[in-house]
PDB file of N, CA and C in Angstrom:
ATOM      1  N   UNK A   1      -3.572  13.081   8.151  1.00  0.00           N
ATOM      2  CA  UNK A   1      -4.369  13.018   6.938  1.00  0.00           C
ATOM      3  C   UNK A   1      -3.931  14.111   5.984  1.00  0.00           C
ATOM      4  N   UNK A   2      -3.945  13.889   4.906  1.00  0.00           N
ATOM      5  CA  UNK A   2      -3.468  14.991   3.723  1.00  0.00           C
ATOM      6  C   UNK A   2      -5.016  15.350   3.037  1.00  0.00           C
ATOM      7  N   UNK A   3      -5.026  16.232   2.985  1.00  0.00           N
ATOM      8  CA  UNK A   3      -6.444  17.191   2.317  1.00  0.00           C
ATOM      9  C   UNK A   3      -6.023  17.075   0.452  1.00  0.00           C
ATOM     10  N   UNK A   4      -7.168  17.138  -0.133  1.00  0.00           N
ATOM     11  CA  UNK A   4      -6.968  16.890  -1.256  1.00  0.00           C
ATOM     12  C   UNK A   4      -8.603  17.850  -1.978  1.00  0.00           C
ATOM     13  N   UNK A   5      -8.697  17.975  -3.510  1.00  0.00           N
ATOM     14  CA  UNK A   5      -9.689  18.542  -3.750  1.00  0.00           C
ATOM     15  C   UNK A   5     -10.173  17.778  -4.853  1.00  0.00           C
ATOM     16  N   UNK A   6     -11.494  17.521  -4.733  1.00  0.00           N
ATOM     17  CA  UNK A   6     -12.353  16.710  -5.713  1.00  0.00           C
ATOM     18  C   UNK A   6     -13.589  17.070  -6.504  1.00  0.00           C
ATOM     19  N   UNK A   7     -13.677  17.133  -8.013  1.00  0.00           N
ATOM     20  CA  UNK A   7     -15.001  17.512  -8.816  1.00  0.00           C
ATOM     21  C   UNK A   7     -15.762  16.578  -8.397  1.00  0.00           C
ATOM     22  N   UNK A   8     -16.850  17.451  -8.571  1.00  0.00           N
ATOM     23  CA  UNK A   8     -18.184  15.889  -8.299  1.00  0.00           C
ATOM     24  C   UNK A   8     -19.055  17.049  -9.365  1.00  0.00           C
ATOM     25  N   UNK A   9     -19.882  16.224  -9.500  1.00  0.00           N
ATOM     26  CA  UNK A   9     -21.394  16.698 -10.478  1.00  0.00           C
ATOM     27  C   UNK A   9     -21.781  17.054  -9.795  1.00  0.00           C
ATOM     28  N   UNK A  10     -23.082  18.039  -9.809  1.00  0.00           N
ATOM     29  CA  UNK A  10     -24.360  18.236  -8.788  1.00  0.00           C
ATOM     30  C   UNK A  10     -24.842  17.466  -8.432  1.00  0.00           C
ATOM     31  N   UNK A  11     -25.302  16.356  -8.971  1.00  0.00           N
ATOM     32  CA  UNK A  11     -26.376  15.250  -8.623  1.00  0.00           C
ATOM     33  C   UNK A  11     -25.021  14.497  -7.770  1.00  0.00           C
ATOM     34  N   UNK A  12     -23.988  14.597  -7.700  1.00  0.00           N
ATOM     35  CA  UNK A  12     -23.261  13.624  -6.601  1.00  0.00           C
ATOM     36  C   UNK A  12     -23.209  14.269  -5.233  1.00  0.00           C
ATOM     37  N   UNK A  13     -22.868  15.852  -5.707  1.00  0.00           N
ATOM     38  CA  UNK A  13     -22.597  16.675  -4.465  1.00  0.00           C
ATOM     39  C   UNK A  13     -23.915  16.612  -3.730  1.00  0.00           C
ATOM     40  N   UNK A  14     -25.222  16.839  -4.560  1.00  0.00           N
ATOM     41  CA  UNK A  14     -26.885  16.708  -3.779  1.00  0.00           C
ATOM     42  C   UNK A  14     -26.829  15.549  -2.976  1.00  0.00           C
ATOM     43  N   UNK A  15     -26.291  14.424  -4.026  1.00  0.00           N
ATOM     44  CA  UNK A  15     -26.593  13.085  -2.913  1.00  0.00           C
ATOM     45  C   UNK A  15     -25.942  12.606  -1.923  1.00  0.00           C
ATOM     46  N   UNK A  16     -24.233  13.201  -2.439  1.00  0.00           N
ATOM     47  CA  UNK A  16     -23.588  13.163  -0.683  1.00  0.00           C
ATOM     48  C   UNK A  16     -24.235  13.809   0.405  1.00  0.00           C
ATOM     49  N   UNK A  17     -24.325  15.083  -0.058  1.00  0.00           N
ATOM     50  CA  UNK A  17     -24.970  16.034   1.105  1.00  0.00           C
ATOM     51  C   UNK A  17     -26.000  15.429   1.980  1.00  0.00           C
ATOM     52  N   UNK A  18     -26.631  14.951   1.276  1.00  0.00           N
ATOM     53  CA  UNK A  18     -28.304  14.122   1.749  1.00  0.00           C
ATOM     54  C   UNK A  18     -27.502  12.793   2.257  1.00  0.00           C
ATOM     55  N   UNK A  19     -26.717  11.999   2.034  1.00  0.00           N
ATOM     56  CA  UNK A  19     -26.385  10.869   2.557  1.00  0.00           C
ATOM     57  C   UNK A  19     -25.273  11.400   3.667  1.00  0.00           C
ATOM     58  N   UNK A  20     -24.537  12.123   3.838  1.00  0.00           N
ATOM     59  CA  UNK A  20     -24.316  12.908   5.315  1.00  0.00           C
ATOM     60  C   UNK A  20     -25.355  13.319   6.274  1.00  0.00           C
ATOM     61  N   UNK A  21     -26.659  13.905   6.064  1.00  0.00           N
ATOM     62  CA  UNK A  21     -27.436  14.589   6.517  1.00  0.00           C
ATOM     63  C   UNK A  21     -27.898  13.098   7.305  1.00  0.00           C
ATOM     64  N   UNK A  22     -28.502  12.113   6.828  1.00  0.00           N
ATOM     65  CA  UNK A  22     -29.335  10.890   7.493  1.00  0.00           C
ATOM     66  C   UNK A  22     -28.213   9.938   8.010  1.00  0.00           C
ATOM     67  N   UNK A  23     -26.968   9.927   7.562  1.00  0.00           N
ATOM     68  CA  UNK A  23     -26.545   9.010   8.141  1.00  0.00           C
ATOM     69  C   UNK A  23     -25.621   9.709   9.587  1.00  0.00           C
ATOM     70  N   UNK A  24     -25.758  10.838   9.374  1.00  0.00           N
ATOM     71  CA  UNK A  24     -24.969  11.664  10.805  1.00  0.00           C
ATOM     72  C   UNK A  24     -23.589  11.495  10.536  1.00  0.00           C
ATOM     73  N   UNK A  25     -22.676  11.683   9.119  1.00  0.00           N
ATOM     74  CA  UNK A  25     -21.093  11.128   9.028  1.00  0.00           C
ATOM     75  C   UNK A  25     -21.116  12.529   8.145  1.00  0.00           C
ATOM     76  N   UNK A  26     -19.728  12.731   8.300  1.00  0.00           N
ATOM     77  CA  UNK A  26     -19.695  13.910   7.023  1.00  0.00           C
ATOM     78  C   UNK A  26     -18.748  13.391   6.046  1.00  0.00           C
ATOM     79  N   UNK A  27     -19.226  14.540   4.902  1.00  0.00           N
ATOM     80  CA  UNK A  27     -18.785  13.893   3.967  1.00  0.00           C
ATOM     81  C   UNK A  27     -17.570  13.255   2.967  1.00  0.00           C
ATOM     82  N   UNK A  28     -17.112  13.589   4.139  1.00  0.00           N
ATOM     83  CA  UNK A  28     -15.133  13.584   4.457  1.00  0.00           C
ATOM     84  C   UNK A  28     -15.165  12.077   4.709  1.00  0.00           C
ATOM     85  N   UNK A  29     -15.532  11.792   5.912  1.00  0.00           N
ATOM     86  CA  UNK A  29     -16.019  10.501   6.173  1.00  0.00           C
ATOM     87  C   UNK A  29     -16.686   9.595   4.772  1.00  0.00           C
ATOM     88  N   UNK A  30     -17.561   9.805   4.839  1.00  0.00           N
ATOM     89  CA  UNK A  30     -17.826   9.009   3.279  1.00  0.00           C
ATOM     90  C   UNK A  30     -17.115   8.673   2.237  1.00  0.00           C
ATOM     91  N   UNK A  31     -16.611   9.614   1.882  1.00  0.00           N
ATOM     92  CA  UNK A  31     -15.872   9.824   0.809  1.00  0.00           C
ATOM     93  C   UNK A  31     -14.435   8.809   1.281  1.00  0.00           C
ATOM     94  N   UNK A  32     -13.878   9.361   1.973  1.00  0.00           N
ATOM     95  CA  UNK A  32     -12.655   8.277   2.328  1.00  0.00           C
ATOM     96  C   UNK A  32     -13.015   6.795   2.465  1.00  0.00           C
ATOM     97  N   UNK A  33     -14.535   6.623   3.058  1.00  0.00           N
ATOM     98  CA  UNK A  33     -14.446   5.370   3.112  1.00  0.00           C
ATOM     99  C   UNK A  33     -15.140   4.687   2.022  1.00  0.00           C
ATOM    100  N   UNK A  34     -16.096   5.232   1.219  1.00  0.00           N
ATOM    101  CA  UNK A  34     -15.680   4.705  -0.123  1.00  0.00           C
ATOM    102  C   UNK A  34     -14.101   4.661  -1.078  1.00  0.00           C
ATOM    103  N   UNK A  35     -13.374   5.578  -0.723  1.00  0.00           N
ATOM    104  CA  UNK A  35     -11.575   4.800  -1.421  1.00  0.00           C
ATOM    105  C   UNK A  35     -11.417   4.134  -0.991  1.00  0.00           C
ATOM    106  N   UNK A  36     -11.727   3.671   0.497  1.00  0.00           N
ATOM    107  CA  UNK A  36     -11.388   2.486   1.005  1.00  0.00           C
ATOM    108  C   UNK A  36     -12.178   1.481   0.690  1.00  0.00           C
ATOM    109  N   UNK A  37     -12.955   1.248   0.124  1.00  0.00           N
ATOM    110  CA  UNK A  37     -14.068  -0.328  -0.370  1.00  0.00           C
ATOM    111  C   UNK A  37     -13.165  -0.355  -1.815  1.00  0.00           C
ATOM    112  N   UNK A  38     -12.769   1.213  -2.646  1.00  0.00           N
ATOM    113  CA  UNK A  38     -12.431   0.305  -4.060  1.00  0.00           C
ATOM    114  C   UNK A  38     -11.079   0.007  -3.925  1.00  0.00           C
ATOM    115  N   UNK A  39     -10.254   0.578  -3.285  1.00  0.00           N
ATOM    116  CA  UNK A  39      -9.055  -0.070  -3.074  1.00  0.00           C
ATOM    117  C   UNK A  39      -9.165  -0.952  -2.513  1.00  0.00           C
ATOM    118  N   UNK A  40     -10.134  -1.748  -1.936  1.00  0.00           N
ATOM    119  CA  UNK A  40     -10.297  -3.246  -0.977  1.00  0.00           C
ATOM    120  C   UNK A  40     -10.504  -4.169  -2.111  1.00  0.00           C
ATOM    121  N   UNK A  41     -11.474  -3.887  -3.278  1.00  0.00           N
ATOM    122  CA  UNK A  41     -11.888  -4.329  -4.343  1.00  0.00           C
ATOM    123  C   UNK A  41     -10.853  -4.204  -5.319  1.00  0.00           C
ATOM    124  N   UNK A  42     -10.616  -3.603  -5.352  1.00  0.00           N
ATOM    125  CA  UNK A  42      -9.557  -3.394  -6.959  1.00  0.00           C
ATOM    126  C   UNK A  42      -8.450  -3.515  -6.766  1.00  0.00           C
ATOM    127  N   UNK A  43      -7.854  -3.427  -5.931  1.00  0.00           N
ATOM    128  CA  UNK A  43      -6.219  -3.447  -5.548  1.00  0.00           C
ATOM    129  C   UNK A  43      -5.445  -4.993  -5.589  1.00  0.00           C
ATOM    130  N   UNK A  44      -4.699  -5.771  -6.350  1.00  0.00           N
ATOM    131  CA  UNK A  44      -4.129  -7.156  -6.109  1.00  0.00           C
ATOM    132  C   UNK A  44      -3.869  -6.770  -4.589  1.00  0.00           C
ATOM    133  N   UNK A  45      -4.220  -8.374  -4.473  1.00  0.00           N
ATOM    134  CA  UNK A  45      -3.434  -8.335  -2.781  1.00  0.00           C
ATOM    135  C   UNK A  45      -1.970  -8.211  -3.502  1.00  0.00           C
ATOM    136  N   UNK A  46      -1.523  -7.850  -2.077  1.00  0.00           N
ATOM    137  CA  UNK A  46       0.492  -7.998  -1.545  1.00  0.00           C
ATOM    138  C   UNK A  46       0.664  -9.455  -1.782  1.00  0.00           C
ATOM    139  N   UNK A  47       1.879  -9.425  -2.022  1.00  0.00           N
ATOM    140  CA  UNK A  47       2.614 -11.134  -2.108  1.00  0.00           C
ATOM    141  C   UNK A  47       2.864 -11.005  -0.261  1.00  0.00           C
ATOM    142  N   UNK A  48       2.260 -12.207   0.183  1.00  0.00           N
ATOM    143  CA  UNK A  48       2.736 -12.859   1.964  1.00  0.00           C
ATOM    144  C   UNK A  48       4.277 -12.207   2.050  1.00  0.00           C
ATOM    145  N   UNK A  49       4.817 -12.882   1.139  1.00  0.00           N
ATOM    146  CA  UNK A  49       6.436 -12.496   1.117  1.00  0.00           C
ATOM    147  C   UNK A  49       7.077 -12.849  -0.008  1.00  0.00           C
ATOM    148  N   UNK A  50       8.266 -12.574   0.036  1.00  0.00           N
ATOM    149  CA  UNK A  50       8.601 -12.700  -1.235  1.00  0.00           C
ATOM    150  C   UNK A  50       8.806 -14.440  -1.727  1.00  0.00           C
ATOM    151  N   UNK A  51       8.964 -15.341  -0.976  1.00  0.00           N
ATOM    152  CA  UNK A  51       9.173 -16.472  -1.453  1.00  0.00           C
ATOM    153  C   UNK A  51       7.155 -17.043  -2.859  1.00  0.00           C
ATOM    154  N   UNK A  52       6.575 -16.068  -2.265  1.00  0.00           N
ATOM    155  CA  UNK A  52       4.955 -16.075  -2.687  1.00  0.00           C
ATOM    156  C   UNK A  52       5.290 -15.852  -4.419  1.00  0.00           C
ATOM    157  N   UNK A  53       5.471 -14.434  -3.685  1.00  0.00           N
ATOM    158  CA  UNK A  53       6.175 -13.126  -5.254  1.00  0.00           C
ATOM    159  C   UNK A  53       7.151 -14.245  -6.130  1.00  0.00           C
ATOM    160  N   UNK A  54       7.756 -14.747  -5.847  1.00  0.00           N
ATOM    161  CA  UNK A  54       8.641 -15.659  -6.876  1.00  0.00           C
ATOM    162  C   UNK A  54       8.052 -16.691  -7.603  1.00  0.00           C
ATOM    163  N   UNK A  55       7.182 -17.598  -6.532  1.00  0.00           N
ATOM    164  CA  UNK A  55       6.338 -18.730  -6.806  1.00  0.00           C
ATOM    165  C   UNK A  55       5.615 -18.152  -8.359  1.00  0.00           C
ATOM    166  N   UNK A  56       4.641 -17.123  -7.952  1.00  0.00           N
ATOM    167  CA  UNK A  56       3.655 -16.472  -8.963  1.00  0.00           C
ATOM    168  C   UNK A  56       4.581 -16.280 -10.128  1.00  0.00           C
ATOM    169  N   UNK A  57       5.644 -15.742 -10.076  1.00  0.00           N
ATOM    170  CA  UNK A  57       6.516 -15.346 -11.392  1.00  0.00           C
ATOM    171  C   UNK A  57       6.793 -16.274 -11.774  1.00  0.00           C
ATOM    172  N   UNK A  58       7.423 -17.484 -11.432  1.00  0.00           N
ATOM    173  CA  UNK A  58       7.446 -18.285 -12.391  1.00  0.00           C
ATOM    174  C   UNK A  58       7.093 -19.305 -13.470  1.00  0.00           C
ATOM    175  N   UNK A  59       7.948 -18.752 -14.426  1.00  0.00           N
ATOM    176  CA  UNK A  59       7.332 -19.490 -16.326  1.00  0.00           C
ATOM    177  C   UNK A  59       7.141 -18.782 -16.855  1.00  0.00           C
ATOM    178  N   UNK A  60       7.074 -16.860 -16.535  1.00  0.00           N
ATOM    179  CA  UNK A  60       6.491 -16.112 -17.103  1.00  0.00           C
ATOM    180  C   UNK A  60       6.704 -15.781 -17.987  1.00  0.00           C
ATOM    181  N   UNK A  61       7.878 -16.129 -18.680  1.00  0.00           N
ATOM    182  CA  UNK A  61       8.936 -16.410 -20.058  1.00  0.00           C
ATOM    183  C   UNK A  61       9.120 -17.122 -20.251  1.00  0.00           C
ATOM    184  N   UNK A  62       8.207 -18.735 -19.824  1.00  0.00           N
ATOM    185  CA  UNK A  62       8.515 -19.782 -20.496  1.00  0.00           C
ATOM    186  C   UNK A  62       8.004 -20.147 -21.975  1.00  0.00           C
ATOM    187  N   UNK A  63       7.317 -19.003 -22.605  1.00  0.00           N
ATOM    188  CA  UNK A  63       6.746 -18.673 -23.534  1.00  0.00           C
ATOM    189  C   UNK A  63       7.529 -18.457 -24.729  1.00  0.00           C
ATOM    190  N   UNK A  64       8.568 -17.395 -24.096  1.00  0.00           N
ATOM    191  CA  UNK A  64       9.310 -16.831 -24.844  1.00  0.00           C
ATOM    192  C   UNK A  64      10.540 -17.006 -25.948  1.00  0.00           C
ATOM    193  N   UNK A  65      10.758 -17.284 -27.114  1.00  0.00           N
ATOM    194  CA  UNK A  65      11.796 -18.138 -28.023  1.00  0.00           C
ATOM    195  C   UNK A  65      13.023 -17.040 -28.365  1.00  0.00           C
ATOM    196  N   UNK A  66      13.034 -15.900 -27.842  1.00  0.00           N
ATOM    197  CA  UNK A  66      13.855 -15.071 -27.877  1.00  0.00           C
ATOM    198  C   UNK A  66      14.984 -14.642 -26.960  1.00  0.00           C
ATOM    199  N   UNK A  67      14.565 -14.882 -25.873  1.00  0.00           N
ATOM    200  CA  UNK A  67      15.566 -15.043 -24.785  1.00  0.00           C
ATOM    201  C   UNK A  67      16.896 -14.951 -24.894  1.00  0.00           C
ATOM    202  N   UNK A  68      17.816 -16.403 -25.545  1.00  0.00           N
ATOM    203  CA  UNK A  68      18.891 -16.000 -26.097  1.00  0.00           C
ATOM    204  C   UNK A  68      19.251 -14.656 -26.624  1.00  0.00           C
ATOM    205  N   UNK A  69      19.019 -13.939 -27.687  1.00  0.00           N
ATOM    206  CA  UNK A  69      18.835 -13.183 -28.730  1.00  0.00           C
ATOM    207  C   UNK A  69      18.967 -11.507 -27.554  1.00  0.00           C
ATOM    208  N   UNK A  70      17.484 -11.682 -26.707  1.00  0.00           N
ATOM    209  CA  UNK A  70      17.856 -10.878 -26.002  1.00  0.00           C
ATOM    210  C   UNK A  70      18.580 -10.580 -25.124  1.00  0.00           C
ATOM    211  N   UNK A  71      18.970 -11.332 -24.284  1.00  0.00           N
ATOM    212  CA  UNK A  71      20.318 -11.827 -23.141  1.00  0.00           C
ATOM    213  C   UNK A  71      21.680 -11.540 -24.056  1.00  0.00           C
ATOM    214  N   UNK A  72      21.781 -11.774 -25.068  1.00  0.00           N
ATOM    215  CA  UNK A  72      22.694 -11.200 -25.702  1.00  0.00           C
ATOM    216  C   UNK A  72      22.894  -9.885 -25.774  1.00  0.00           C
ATOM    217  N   UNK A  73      22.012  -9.235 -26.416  1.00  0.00           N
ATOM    218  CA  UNK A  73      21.564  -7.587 -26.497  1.00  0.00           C
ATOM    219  C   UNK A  73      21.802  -6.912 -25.432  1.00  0.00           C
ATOM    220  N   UNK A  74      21.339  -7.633 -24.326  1.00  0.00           N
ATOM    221  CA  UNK A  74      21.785  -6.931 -23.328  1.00  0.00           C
ATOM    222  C   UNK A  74      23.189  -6.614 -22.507  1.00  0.00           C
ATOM    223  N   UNK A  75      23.727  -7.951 -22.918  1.00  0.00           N
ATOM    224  CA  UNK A  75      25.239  -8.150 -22.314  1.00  0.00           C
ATOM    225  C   UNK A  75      26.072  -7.074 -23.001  1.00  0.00           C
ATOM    226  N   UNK A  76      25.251  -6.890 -24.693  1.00  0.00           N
ATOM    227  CA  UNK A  76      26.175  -5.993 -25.700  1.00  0.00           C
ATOM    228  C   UNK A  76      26.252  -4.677 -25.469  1.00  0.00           C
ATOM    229  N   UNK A  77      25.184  -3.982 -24.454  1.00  0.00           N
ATOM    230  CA  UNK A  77      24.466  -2.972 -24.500  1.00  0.00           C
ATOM    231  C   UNK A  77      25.377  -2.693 -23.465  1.00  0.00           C
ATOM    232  N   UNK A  78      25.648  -3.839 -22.034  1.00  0.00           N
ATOM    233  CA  UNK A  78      25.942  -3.018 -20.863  1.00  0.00           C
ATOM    234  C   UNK A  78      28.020  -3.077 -21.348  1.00  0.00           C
ATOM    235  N   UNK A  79      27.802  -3.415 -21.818  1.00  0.00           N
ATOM    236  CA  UNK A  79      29.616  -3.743 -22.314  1.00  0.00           C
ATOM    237  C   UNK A  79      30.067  -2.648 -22.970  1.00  0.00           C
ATOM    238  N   UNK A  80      28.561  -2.007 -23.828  1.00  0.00           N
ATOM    239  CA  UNK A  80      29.282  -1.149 -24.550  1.00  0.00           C
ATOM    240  C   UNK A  80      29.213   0.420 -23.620  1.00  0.00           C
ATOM    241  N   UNK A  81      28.403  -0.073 -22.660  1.00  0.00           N
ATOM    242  CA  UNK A  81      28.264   1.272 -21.786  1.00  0.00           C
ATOM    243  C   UNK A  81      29.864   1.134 -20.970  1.00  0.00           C
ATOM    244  N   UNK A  82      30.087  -0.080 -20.163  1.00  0.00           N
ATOM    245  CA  UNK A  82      30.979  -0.221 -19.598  1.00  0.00           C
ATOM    246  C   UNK A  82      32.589   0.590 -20.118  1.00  0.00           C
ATOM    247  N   UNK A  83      32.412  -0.224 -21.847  1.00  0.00           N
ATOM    248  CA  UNK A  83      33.661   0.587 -22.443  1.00  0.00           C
ATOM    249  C   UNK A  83      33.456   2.385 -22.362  1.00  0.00           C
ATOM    250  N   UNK A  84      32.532   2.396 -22.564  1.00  0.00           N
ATOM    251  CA  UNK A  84      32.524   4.157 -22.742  1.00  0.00           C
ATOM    252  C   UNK A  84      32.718   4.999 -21.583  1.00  0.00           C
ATOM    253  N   UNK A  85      32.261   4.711 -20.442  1.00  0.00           N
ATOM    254  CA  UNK A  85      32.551   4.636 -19.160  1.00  0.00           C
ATOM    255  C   UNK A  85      34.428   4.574 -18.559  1.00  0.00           C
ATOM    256  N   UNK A  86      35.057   3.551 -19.155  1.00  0.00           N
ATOM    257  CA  UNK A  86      36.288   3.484 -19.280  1.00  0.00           C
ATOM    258  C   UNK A  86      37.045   4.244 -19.761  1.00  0.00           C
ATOM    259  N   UNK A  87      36.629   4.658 -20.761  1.00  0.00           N
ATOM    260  CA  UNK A  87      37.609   5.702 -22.125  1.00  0.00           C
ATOM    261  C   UNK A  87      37.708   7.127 -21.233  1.00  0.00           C
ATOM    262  N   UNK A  88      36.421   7.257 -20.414  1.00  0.00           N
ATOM    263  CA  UNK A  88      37.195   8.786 -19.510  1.00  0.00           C
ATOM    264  C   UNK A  88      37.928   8.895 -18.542  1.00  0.00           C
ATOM    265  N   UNK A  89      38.080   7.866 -18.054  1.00  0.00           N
ATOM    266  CA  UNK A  89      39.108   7.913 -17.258  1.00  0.00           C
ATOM    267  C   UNK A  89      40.703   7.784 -17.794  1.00  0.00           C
TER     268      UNK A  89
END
């Protein structure tokens, strides 16, 4: 486990304290396992695998009317790195 340090208000630190005290857990305990409910809650699941991860991505630029334009830009961009790259040797 890695130790870490956390602000709380008074009225949070009072009510952990008191919700350690009755439930017999400390507040180490608590605290971790509330990150663990919002990361259960808030976190996207994982893709199964990647054949999942691909499924979901696609069309995600089927939107897009620029494509060409940019696929170009880019070919120009790595070409011109490529040449410059060349010239020192």
């Amino acid at each position: 486990m890695l130790r870490t340090q956390v602000y709380l208000t008074e009225a949070q630190d009072r009510a952990l304290k008191r919700l350690a005290r009755t439930t017999g857990r400390s507040q180490s305990q608590l605290i971790r396992d509330a990150v663990d409910r919002l990361i259960e809650t808030r976190s996207p699941p994982p893709a199964a695998d990647w054949k999942e991860a691909f499924h979901r991505a696609r069309g995600m630029w089927a939107d897009r009317a620029d494509l060409d334009e940019l696929l170009g830009e880019l070919r120009s961009e790595g070409d011109q790195r490529l040449a410059r790259s060349w010239r020192r040797f």
